[in-house]
N, C-alpha and C. Protein backbone atom coordinates (compact mmCIF):
# COMPACT_ATOMS: atom_id res chain seq x y z
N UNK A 1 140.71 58.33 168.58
CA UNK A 1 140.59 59.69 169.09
C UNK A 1 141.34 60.64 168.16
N UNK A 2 140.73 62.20 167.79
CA UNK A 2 141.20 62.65 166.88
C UNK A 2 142.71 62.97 167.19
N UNK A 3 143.94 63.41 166.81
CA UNK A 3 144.79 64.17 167.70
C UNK A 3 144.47 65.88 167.04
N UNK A 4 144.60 66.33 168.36
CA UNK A 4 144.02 67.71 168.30
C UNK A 4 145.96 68.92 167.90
N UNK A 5 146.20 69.09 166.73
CA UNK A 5 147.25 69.81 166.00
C UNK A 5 146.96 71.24 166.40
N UNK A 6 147.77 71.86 167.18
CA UNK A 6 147.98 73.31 167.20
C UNK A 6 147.01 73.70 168.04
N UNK A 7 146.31 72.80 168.92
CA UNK A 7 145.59 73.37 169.92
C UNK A 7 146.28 73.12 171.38
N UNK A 8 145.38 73.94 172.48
CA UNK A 8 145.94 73.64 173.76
C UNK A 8 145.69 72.08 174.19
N UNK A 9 144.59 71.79 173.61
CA UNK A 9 144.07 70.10 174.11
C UNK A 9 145.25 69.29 173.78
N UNK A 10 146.30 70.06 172.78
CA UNK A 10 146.77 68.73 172.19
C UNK A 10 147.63 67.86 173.74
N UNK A 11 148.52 68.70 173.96
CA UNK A 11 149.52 67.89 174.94
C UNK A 11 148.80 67.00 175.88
N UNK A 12 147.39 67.10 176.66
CA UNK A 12 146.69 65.86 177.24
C UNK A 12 146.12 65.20 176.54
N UNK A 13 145.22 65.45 175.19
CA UNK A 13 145.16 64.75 174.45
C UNK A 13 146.35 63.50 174.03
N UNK A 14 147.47 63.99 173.46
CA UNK A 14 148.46 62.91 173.47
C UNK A 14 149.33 62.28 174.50
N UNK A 15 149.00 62.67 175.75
CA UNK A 15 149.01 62.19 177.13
C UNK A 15 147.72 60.88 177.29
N UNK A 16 146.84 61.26 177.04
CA UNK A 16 145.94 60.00 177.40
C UNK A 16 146.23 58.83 176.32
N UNK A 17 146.60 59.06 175.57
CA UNK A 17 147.00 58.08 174.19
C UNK A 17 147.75 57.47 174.37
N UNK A 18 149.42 58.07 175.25
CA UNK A 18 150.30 57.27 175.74
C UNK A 18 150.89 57.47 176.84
N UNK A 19 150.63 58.25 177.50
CA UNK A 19 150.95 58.42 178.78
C UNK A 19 150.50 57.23 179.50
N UNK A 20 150.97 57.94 181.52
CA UNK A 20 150.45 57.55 182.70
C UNK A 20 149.08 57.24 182.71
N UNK A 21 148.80 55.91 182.94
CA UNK A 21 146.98 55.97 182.97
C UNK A 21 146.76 56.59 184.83
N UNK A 22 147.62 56.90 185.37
CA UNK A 22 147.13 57.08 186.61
C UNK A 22 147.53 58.66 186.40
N UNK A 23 147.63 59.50 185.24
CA UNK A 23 147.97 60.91 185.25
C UNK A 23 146.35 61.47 184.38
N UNK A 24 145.62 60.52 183.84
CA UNK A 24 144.51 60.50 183.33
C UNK A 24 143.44 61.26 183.44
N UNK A 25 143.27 61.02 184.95
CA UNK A 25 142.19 62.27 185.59
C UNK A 25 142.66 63.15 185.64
N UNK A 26 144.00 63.83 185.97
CA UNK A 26 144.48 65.29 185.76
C UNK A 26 143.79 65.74 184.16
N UNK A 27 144.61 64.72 183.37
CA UNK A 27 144.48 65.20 182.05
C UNK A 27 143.04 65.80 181.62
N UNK A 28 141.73 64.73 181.74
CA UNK A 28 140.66 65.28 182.03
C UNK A 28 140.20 66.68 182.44
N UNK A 29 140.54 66.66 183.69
CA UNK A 29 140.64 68.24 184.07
C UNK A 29 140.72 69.06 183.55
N UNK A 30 141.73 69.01 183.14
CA UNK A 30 142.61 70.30 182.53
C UNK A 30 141.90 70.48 180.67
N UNK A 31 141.42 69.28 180.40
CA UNK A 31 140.73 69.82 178.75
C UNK A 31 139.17 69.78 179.22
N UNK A 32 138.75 69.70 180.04
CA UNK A 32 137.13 70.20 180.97
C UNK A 32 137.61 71.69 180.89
N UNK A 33 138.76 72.02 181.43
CA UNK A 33 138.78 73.70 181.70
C UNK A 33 139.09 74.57 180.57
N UNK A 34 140.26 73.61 179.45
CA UNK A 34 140.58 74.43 178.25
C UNK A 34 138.87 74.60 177.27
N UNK A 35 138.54 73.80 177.18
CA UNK A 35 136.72 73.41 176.54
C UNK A 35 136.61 73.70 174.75
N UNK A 36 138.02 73.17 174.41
CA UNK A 36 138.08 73.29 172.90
C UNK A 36 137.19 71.31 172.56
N UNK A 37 136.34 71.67 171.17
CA UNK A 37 135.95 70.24 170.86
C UNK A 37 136.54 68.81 170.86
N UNK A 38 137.99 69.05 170.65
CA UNK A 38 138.90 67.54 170.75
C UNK A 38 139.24 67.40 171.93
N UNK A 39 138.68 68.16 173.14
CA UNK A 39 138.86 67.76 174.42
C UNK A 39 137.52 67.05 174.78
N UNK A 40 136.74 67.53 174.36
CA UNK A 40 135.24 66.84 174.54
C UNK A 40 134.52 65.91 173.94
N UNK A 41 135.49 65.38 173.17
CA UNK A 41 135.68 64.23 172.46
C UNK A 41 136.12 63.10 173.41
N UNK A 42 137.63 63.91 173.84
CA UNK A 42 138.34 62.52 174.73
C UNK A 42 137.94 62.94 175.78
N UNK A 43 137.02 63.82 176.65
CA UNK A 43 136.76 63.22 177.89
C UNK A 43 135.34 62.30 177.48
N UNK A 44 134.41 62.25 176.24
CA UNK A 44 133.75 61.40 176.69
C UNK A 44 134.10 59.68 176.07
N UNK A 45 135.41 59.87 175.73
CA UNK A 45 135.52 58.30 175.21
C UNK A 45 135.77 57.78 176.81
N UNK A 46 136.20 58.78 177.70
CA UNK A 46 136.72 57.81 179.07
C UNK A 46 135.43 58.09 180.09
N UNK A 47 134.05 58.03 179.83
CA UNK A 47 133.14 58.18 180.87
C UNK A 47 132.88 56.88 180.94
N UNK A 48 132.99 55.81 180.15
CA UNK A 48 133.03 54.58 181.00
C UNK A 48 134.22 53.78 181.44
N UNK A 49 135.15 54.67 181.98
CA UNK A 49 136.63 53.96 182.12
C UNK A 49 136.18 53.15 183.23
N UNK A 50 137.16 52.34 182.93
CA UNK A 50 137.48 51.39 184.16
C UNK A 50 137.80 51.88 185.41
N UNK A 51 139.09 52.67 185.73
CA UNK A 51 139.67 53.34 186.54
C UNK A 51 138.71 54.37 187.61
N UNK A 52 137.88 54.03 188.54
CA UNK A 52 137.25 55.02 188.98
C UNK A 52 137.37 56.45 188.73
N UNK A 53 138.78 56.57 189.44
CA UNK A 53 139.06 58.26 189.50
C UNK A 53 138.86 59.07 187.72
N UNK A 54 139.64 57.81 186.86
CA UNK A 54 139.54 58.46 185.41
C UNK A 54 137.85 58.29 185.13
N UNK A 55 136.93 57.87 185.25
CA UNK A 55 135.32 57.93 184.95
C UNK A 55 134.85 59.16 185.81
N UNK A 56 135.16 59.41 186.88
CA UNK A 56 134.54 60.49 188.01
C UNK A 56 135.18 62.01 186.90
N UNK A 57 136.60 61.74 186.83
CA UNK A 57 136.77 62.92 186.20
C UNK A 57 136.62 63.52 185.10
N UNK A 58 135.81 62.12 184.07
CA UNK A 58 135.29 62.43 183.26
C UNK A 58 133.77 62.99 183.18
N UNK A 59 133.03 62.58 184.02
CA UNK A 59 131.72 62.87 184.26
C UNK A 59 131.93 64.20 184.54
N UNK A 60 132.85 64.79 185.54
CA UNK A 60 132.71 66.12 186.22
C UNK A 60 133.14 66.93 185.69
N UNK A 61 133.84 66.42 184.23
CA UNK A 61 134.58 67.22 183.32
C UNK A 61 133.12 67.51 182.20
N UNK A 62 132.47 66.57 181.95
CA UNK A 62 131.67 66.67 180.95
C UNK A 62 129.89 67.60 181.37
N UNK A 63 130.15 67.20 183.02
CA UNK A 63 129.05 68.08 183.02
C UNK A 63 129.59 69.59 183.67
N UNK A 64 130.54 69.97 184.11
CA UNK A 64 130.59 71.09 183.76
C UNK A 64 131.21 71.80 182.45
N UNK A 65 131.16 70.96 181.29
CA UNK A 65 131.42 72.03 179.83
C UNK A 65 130.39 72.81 179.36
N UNK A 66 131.30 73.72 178.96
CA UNK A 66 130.08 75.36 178.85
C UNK A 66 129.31 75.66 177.76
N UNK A 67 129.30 74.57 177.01
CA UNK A 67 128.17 74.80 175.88
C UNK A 67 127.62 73.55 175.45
N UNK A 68 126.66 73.75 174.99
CA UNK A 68 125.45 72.49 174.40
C UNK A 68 126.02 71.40 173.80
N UNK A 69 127.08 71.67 172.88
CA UNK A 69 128.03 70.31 173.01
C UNK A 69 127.93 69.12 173.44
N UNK A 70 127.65 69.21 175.02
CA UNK A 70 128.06 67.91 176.13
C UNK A 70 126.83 67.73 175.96
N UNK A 71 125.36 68.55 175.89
CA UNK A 71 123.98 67.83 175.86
C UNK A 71 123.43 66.42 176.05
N UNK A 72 123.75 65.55 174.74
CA UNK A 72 123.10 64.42 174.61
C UNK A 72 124.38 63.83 175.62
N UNK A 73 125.62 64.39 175.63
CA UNK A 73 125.98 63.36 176.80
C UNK A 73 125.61 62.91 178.28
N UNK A 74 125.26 64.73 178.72
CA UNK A 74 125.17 64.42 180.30
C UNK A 74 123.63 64.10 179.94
N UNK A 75 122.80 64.33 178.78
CA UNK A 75 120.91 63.40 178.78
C UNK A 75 121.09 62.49 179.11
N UNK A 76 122.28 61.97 178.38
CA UNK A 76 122.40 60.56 178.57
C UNK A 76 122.65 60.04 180.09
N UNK A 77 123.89 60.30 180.46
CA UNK A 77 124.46 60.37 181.93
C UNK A 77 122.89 60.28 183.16
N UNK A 78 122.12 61.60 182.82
CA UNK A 78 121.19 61.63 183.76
C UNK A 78 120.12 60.79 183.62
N UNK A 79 120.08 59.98 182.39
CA UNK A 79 119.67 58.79 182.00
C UNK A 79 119.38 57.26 182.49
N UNK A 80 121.02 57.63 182.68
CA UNK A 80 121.34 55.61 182.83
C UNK A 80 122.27 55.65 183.72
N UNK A 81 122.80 57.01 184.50
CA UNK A 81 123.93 56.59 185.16
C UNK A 81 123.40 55.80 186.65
N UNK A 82 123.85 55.14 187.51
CA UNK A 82 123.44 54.49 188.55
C UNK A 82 123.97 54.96 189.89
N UNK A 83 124.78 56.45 189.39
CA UNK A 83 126.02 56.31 190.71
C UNK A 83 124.69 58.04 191.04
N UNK A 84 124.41 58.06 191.93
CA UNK A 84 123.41 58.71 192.46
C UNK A 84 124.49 60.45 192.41
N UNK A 85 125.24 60.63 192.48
CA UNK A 85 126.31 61.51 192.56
C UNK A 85 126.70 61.66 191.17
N UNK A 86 126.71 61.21 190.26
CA UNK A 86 126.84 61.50 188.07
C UNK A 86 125.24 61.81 188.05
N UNK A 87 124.49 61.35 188.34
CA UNK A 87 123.06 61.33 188.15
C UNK A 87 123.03 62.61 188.20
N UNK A 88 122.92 63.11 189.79
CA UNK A 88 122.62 65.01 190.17
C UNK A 88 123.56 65.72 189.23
N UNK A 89 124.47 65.57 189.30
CA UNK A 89 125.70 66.17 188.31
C UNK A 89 125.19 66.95 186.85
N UNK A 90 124.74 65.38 186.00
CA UNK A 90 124.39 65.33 185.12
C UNK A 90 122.94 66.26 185.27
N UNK A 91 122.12 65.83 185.73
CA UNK A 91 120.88 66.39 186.04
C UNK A 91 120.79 68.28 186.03
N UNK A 92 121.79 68.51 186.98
CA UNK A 92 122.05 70.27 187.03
C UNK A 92 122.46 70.67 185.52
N UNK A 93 123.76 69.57 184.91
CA UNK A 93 124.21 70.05 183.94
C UNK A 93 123.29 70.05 182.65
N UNK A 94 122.50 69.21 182.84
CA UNK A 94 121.54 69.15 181.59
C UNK A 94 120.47 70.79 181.47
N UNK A 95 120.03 71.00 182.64
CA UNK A 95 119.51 72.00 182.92
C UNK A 95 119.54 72.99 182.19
N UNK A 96 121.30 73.55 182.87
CA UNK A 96 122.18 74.53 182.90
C UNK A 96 122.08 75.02 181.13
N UNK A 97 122.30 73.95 180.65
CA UNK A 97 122.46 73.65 178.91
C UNK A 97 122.12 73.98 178.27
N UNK A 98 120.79 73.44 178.63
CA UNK A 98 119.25 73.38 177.85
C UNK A 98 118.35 75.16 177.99
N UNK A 99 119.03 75.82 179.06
CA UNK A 99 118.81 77.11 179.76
C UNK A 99 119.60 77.96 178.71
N UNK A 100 120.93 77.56 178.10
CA UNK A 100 121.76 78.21 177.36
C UNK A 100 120.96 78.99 176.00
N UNK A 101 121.16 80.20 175.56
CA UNK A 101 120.40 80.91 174.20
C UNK A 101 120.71 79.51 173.13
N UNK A 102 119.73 79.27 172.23
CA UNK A 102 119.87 78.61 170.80
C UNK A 102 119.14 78.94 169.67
N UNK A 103 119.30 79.66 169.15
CA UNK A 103 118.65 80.17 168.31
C UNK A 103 118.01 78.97 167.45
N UNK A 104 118.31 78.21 167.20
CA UNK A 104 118.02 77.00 166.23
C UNK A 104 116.27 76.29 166.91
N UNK A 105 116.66 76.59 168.04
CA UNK A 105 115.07 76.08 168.98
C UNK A 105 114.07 76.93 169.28
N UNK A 106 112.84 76.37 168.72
CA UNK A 106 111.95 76.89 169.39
C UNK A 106 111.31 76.85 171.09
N UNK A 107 110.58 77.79 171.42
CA UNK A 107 110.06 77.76 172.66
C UNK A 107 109.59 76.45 173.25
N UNK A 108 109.15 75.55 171.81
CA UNK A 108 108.14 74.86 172.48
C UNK A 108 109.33 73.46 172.16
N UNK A 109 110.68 73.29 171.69
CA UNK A 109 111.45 72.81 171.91
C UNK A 109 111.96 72.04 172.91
N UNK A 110 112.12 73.36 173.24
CA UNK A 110 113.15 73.60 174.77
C UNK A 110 111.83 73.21 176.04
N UNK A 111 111.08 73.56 175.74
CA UNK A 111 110.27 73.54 176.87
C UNK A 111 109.87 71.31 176.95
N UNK A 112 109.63 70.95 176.01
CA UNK A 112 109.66 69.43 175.37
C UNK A 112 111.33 69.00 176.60
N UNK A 113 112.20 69.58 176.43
CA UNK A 113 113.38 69.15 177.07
C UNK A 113 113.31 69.56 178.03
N UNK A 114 112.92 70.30 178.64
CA UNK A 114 112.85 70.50 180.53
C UNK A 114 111.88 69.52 180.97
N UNK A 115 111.04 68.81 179.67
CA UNK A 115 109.75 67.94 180.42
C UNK A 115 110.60 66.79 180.57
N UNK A 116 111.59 66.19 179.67
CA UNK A 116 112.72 64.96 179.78
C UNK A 116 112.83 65.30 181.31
N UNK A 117 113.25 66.65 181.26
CA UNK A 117 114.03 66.50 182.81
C UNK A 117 113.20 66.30 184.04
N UNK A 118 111.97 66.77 183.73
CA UNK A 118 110.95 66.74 185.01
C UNK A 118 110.70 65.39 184.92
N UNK A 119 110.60 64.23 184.33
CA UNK A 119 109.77 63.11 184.05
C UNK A 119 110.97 62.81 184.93
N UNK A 120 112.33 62.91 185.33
CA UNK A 120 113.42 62.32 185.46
C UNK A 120 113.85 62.83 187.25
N UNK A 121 113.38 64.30 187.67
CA UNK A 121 113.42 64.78 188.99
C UNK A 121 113.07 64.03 189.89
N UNK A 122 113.89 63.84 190.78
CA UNK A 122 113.66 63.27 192.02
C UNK A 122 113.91 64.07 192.96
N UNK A 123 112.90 65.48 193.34
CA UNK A 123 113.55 65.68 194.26
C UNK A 123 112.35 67.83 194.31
N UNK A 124 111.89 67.65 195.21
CA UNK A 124 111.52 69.19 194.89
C UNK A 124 112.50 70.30 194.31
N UNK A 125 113.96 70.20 194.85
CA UNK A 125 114.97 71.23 194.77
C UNK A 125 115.33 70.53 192.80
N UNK A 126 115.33 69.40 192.26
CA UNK A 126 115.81 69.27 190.87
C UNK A 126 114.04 70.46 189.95
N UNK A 127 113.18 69.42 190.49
CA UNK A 127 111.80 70.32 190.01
C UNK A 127 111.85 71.86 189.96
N UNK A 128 112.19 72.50 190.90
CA UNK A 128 112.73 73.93 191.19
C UNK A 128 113.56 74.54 190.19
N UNK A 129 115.08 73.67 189.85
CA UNK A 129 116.01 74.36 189.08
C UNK A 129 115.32 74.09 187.83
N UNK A 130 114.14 73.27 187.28
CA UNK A 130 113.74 73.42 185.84
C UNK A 130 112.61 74.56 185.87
N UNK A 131 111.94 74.82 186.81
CA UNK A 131 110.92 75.44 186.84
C UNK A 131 111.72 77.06 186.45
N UNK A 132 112.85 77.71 187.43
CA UNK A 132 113.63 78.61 186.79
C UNK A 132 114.37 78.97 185.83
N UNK A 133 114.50 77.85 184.82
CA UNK A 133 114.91 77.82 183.50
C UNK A 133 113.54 77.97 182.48
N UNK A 134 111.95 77.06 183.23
CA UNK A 134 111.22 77.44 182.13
C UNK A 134 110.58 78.99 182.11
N UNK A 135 111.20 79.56 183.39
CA UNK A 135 110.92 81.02 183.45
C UNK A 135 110.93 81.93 182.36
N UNK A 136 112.12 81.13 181.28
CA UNK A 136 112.75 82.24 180.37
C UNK A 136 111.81 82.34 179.05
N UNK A 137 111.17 81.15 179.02
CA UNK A 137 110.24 80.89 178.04
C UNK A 137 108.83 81.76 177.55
N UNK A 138 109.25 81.50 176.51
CA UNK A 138 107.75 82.63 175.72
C UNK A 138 106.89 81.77 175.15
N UNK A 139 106.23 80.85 176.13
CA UNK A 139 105.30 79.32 175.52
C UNK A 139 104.28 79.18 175.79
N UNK A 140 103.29 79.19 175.75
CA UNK A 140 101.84 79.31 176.51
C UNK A 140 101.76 77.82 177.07
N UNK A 141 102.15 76.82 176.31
CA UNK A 141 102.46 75.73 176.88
C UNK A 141 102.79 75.47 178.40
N UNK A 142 104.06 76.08 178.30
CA UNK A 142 105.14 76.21 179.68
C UNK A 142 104.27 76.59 180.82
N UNK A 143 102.76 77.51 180.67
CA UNK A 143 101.84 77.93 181.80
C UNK A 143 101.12 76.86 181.86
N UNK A 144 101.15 75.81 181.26
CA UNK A 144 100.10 74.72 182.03
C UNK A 144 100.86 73.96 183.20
N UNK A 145 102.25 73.51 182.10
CA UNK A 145 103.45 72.76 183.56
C UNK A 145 103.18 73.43 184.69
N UNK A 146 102.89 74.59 184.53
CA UNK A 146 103.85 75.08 185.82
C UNK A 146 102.61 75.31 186.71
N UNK A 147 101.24 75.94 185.87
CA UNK A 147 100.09 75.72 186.81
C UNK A 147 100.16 74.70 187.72
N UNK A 148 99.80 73.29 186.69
CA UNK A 148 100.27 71.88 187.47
C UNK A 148 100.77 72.17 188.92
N UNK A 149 102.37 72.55 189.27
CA UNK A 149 102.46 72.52 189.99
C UNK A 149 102.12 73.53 191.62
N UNK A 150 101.33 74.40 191.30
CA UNK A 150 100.56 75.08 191.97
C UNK A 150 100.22 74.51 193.19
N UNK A 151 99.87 73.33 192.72
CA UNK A 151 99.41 73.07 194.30
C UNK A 151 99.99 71.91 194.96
N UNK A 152 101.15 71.80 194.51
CA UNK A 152 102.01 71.35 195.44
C UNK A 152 103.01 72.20 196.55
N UNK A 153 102.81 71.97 197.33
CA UNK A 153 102.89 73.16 198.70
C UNK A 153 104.68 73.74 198.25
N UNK A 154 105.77 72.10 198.21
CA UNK A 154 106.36 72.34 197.96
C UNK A 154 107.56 73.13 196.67
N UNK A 155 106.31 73.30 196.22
CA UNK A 155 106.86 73.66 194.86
C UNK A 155 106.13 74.82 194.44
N UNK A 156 105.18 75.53 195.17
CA UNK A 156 104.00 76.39 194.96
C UNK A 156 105.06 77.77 194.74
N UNK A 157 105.76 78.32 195.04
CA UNK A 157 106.30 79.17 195.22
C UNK A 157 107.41 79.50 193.98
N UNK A 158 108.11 78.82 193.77
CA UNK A 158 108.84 79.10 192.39
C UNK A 158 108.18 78.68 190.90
N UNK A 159 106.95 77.99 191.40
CA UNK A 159 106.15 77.71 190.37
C UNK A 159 105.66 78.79 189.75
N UNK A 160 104.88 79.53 191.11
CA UNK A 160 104.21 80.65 190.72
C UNK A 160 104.98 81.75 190.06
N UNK A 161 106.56 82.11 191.04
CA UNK A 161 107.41 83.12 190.12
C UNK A 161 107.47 82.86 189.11
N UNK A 162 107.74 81.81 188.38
CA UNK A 162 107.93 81.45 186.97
C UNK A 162 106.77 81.15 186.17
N UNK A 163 105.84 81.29 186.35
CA UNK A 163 103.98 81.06 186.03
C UNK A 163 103.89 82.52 185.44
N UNK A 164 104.54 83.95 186.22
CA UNK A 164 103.93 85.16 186.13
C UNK A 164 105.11 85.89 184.80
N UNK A 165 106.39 85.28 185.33
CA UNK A 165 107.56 85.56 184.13
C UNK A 165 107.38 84.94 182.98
N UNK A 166 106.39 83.77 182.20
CA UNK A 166 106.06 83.16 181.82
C UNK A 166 105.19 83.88 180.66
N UNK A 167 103.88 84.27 181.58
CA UNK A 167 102.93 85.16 181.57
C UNK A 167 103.32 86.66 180.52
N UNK A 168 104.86 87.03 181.74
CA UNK A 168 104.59 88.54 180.67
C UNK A 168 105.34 88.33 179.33
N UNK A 169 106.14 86.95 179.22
CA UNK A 169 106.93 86.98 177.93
C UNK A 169 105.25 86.42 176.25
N UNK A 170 104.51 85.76 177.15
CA UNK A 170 103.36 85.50 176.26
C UNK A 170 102.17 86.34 176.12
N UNK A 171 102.68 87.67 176.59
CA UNK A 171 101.28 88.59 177.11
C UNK A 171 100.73 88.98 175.35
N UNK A 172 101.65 89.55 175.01
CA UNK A 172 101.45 89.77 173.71
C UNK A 172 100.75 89.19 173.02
N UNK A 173 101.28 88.15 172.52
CA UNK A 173 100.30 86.90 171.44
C UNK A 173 99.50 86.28 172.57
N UNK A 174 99.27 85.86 173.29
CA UNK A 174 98.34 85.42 174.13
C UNK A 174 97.53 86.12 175.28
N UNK A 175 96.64 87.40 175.45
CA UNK A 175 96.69 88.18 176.75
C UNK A 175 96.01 87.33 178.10
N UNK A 176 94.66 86.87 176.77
CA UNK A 176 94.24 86.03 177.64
C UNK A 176 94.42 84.89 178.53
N UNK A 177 95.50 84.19 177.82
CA UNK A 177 95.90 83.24 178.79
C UNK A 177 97.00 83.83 179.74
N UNK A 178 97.47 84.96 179.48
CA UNK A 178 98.64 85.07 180.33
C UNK A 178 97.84 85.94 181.25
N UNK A 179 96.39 86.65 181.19
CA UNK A 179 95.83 87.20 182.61
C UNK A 179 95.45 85.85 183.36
N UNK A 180 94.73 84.82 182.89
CA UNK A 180 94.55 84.08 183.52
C UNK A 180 95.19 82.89 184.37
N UNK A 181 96.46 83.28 183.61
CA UNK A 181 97.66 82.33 184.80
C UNK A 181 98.08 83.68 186.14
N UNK A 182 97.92 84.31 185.67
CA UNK A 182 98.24 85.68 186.70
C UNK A 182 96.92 85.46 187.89
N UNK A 183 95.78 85.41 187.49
CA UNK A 183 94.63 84.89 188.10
C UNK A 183 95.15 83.92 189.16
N UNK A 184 95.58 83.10 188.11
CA UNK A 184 95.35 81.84 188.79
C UNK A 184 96.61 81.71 189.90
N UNK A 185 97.72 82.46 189.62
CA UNK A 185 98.55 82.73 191.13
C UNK A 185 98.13 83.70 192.06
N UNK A 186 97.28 84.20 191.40
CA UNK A 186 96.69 85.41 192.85
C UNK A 186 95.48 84.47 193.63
N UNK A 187 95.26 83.18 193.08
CA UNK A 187 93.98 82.23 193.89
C UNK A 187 94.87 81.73 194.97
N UNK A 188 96.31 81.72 195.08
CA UNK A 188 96.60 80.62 196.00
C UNK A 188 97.13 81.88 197.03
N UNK A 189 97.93 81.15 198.49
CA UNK A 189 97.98 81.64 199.37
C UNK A 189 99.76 81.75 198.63
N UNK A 190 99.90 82.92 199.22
CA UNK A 190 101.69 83.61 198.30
C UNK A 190 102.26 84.14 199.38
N UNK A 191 103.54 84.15 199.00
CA UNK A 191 104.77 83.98 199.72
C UNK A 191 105.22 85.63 199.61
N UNK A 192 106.04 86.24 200.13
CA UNK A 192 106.11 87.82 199.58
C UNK A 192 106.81 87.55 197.97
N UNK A 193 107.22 86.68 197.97
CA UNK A 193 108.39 87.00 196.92
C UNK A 193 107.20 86.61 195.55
N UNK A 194 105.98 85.72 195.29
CA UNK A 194 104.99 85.49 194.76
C UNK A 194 104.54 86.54 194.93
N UNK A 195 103.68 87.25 195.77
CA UNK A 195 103.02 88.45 196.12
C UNK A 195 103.56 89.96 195.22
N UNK A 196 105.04 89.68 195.06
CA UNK A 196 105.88 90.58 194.47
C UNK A 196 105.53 90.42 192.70
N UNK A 197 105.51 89.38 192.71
CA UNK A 197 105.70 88.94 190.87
C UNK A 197 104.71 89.08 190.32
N UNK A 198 103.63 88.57 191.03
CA UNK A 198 102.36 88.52 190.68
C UNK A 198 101.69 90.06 190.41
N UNK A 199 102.49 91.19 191.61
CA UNK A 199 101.88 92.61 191.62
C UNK A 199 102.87 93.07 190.44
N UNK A 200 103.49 92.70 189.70
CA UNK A 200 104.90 93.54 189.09
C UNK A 200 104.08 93.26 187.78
N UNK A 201 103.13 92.06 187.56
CA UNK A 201 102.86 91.81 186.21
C UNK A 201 101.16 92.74 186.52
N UNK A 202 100.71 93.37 187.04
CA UNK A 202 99.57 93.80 187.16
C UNK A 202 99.61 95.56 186.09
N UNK A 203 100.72 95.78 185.55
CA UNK A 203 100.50 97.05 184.17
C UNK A 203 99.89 95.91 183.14
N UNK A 204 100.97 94.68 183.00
CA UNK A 204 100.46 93.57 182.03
C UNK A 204 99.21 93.30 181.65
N UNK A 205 98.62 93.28 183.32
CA UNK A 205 96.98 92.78 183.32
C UNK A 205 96.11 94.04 182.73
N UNK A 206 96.60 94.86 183.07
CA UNK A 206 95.78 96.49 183.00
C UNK A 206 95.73 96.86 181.20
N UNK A 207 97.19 96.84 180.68
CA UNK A 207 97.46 96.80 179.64
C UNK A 207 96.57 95.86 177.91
N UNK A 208 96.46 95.01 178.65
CA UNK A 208 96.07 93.65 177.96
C UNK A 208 94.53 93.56 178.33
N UNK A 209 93.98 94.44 178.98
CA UNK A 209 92.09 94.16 178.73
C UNK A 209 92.13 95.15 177.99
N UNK A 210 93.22 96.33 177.78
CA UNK A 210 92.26 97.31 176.12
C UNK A 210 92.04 96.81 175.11
C-alpha cells in the first residue's frame, strides 16, 4: 500500500498498516469521506477482508466515493458480490458514476454501460434509476432501450419521461427519429407526469417538420 506523505489519508492510512485491526472500519470511513486517491487505494485492498465489519466498511466506503475512480470497482462489486446488500450498494453506485460528466466518453459509451447495468437489474426500481441517467443522453440508440421498455406497465412511465428527454437532446441530428419516439409515447396510455413531457417536447415536434 502506497504511504500517502503530506496528505490527510496519511494518519489512517498508516493506522491500517499498523494499527488496531478492530479500529479498521473507522479508518475506512474516515478516507471514504476525506476521498483523496491513496485512500481509495486502501479501502479497496480491504473489500475482501476477513473481518466482516472491516469488508462492509469497505464496500460502503467505496461505493459512496465521488468520482469515477471507484468505477471498475463497485462494476465489479455489482458483479460478483453475493451479499444481496454490496450488490444494491454497488448497483446505485455504479449508476451514480457512470451518470457523472466525462468528457473522454462518448454518448454511445456510456449508454453501452447503463446496458452492463440493465443486463444486471433485478428489480423495476434498479431499471428506473438507469432509465433516469439514460435521460441525459444525446444517442439515438438510447431511444430504442427505452422504447423497449414501453410496454412494460411497470416501467412505462419513467421510460417514457426519459424516451422524450432523450428525444429533444437528438432532435437536431436526428428529427426524425426523435418525432417518432415522441409518437410513439403519445400511443400509450400516460400518466400526467408523461402527458407533461411528451406536451413540453411538442415546439420540438413543430420545429423539426420545417
Amino acid at each position: 500500500l502506497r504511504q500517502a506523505e503530506g496528505t490527510r489519508s496519511s494518519a489512517p492510512i498508516t493506522f491500517l498498516q499498523s494499527g488496531e485491526p478492530s479500529e479498521f472500519a473507522s479508518c475506512l470511513r474516515i478516507l471514504g469521506r476525506i476521498g483523496e486517491p491513496e485512500g481509495l487505494e486502501a479501502i479497496r485492498s480491504h473489500l475482501s477482508a476477513a473481518a466482516e465489519p472491516v469488508k462492509e466498511a469497505a464496500v460502503r466506503a467505496m461505493c459512496d466515493w465521488k468520482d469515477a475512480a471507484a468505477l471498475p470497482d463497485v462494476q465489479s462489486l455489482m458483479k460478483t458480490s453475493t451479499d444481496p446488500t454490496h450488490r444494491a450498494l454497488a448497483f446505485r453506485a455504479y449508476v451514480r458514476l457512470v451518470r457523472l460528466p466525462d468528457a473522454k466518453r462518448t454518448p454511445q459509451q456510456t449508454l453501452a454501460m447503463y446496458d452492463d447495468a440493465l443486463a444486471l437489474a433485478q428489480s423495476p426500481d434498479e431499471k428506473k434509476l438507469i432509465f433516469s441517467g439514460m435521460a441525459d443522453l444525446a444517442c439515438v440508440e438510447a431511444l430504442d432501450r427505452l422504447e423497449a421498455a414501453l410496454s412494460d406497465a411497470a416501467l412505462q412511465a419513467e421510460a417514457a419521461v426519459a424516451l422524450c428527454s432523450v428525444a429533444r437532446h437528438v432532435c437536431g441530428g436526428s428529427p426524425v427519429r426523435a418525432r417518432a419516439a415522441i409518437d410513439r409515447v403519445r400511443g400509450y396510455p400516460a400518466s400526467d407526469a408523461v402527458k407533461h413531457a411528451a406536451d413540453e417536447e411538442a415546439p420540438l415536434l413543430t420545429a423539426t417538420k420545417r
